[in-house]
C-alpha atoms as a PDB file:
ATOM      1  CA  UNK A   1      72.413  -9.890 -46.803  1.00  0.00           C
ATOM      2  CA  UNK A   2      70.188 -11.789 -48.695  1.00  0.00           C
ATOM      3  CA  UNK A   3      68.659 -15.375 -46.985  1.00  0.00           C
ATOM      4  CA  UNK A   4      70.034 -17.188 -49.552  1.00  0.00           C
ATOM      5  CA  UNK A   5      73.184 -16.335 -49.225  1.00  0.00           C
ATOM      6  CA  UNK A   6      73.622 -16.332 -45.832  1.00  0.00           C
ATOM      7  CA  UNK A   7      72.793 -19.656 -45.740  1.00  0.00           C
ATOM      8  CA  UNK A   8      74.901 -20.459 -48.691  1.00  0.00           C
ATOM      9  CA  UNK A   9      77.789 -18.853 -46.174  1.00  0.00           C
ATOM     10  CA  UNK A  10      76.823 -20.918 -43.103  1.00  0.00           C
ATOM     11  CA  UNK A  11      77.029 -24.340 -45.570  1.00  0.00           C
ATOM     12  CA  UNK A  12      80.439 -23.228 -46.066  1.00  0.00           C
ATOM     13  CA  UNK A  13      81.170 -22.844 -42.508  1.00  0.00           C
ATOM     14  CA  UNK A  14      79.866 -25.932 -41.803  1.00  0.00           C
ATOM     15  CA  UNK A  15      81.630 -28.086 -44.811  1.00  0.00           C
ATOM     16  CA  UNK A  16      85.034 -26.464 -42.953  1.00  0.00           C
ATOM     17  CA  UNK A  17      84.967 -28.247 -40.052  1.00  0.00           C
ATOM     18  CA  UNK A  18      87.239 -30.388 -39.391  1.00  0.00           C
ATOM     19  CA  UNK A  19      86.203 -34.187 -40.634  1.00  0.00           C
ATOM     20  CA  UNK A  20      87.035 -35.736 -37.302  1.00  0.00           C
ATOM     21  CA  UNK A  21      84.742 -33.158 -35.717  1.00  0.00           C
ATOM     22  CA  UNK A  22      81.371 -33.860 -38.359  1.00  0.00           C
ATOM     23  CA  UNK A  23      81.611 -36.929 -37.879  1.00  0.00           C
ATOM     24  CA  UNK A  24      80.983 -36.593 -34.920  1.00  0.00           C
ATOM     25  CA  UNK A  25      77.807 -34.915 -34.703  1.00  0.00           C
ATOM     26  CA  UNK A  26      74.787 -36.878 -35.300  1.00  0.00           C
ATOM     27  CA  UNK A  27      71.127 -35.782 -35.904  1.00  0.00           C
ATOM     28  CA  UNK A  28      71.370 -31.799 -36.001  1.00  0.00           C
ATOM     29  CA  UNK A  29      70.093 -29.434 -38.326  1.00  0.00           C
ATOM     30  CA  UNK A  30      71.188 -25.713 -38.633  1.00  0.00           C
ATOM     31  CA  UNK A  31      68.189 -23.237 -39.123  1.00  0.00           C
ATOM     32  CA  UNK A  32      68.630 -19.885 -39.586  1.00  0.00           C
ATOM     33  CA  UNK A  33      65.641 -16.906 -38.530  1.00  0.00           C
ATOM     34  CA  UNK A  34      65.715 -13.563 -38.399  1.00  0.00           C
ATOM     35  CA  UNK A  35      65.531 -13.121 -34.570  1.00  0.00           C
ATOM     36  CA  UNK A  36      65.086 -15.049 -31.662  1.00  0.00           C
ATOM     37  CA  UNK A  37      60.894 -15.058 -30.554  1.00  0.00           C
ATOM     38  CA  UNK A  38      60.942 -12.209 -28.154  1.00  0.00           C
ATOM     39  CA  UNK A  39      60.807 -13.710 -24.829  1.00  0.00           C
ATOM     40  CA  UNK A  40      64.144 -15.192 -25.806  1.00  0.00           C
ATOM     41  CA  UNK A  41      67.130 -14.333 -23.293  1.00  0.00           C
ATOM     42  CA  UNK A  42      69.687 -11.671 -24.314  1.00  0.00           C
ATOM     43  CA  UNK A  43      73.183 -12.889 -24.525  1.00  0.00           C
ATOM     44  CA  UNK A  44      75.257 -11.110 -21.795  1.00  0.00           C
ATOM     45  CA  UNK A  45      78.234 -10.518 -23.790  1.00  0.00           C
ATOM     46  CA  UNK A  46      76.780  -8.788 -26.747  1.00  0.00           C
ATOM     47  CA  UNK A  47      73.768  -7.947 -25.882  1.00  0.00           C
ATOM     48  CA  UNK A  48      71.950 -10.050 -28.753  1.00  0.00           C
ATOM     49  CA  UNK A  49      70.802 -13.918 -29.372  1.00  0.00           C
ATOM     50  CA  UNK A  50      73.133 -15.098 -32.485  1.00  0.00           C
ATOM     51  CA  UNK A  51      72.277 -18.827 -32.055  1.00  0.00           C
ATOM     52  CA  UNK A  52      70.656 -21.283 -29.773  1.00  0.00           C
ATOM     53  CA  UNK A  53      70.730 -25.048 -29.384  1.00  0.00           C
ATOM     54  CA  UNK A  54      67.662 -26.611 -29.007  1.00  0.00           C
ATOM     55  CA  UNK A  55      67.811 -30.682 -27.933  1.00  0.00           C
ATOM     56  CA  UNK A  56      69.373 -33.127 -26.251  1.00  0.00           C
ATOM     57  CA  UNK A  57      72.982 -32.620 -25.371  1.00  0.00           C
ATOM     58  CA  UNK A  58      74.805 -35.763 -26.812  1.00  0.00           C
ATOM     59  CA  UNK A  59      76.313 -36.353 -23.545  1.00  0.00           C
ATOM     60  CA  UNK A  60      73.109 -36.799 -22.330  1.00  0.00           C
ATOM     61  CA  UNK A  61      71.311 -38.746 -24.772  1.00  0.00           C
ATOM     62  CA  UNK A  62      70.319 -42.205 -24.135  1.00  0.00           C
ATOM     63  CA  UNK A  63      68.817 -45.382 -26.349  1.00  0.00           C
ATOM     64  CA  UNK A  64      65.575 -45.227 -23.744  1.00  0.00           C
ATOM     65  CA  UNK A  65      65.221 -41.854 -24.486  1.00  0.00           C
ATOM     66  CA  UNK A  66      61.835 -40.663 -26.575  1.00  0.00           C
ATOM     67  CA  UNK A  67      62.727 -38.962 -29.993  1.00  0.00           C
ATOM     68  CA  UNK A  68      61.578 -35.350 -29.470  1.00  0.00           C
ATOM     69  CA  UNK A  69      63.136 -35.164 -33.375  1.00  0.00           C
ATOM     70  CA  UNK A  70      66.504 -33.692 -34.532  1.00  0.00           C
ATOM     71  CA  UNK A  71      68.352 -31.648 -32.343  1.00  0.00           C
ATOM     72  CA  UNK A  72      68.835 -28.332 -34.454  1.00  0.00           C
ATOM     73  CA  UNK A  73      71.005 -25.070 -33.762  1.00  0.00           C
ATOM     74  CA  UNK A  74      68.981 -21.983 -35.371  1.00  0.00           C
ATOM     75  CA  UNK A  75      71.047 -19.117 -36.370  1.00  0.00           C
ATOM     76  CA  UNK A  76      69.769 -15.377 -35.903  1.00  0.00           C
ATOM     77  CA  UNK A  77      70.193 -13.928 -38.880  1.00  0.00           C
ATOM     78  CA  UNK A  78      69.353 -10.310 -38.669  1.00  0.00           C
ATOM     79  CA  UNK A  79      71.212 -10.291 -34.941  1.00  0.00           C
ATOM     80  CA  UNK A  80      74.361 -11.387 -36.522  1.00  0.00           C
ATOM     81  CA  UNK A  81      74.423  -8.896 -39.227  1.00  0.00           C
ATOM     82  CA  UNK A  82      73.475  -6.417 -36.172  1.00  0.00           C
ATOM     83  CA  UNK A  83      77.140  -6.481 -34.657  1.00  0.00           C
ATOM     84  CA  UNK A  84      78.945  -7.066 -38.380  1.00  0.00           C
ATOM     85  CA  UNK A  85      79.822  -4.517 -40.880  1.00  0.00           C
ATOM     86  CA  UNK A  86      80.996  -6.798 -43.911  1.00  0.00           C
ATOM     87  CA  UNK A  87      80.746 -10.060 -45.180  1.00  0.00           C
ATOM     88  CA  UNK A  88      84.120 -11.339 -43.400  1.00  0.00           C
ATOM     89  CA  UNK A  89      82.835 -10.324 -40.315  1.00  0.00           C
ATOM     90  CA  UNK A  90      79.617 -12.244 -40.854  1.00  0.00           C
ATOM     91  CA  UNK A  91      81.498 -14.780 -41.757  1.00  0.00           C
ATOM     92  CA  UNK A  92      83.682 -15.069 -38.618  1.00  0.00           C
ATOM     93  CA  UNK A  93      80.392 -14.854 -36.246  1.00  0.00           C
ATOM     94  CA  UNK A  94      78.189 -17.210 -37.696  1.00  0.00           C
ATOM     95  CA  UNK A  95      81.799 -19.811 -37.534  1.00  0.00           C
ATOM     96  CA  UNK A  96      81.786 -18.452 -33.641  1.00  0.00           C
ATOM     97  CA  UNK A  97      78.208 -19.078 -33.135  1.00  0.00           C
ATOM     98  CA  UNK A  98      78.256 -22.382 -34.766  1.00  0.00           C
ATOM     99  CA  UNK A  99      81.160 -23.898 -32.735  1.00  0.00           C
ATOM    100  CA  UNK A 100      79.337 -22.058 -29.853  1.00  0.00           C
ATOM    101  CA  UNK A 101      76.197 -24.053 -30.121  1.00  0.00           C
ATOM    102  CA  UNK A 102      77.526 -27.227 -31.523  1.00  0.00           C
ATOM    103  CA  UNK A 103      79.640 -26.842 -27.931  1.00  0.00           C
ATOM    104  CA  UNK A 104      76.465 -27.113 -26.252  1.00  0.00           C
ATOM    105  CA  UNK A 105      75.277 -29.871 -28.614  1.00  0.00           C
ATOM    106  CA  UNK A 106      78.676 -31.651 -27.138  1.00  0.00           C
ATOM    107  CA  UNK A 107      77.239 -30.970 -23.069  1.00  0.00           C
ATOM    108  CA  UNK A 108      79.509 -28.181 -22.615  1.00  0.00           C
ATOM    109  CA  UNK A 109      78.185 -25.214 -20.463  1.00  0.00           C
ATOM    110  CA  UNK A 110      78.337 -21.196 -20.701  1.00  0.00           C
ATOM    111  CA  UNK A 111      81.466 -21.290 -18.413  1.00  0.00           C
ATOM    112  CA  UNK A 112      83.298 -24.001 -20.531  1.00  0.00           C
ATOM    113  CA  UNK A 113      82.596 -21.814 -23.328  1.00  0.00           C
ATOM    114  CA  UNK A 114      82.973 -18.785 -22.714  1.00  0.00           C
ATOM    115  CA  UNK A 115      86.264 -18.182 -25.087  1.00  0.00           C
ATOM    116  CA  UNK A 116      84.497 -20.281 -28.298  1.00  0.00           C
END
């Protein structure tokens, strides 16, 4: 799939979120790569990195903390499209992977999520 796209696809995944839920998350952009730098862990479950959370959990965040700037979540393209074969599919995992990271985002752990 073509970058643009995907990203148009994971803007639509994002505008579906429930209001309540957006407006509730403050200061994070969504990246998307290709693939995760390759000292990056593999995911235990499938074998391959489809997202990662990089920041300050907002459960953890304080006024006297120094700005290290936005928390972000950055997407792995080409490792999502590595366990999809169509465009639903896609779909569905980057939805999955977004929750997924905006759980950690929220200070939730591996265990906590391990059904998102």
């Amino acid at each position: 799939m073509e970058r643009e796209k995907f990203v148009g696809l994971v803007e639509e995944v994002l505008d579906s979120l429930p209001q309540r839920f957006r407006e509730r998350v403050h200061n994070v952009a969504v990246l998307v790569e290709d693939r995760p730098p390759s000292n990056a862990l593999r995911d235990g479950r499938r074998g391959l990195v489809m997202g990662i959370f990089q920041g300050v959990p907002a459960t953890r965040k304080s006024v006297f903390d120094i700005s290290q700037g936005p928390n972000h979540i950055v997407l792995y393209q080409k490792n999502i499209e590595a366990v999809c074969s169509d465009e639903a599919e896609i779909r569905q995992q980057v939805r999955q992977t977004v929750l997924h990271e905006l759980g950690h985002y929220f200070g939730m752990d591996e265990e906590q999520l391990k059904d998102v």
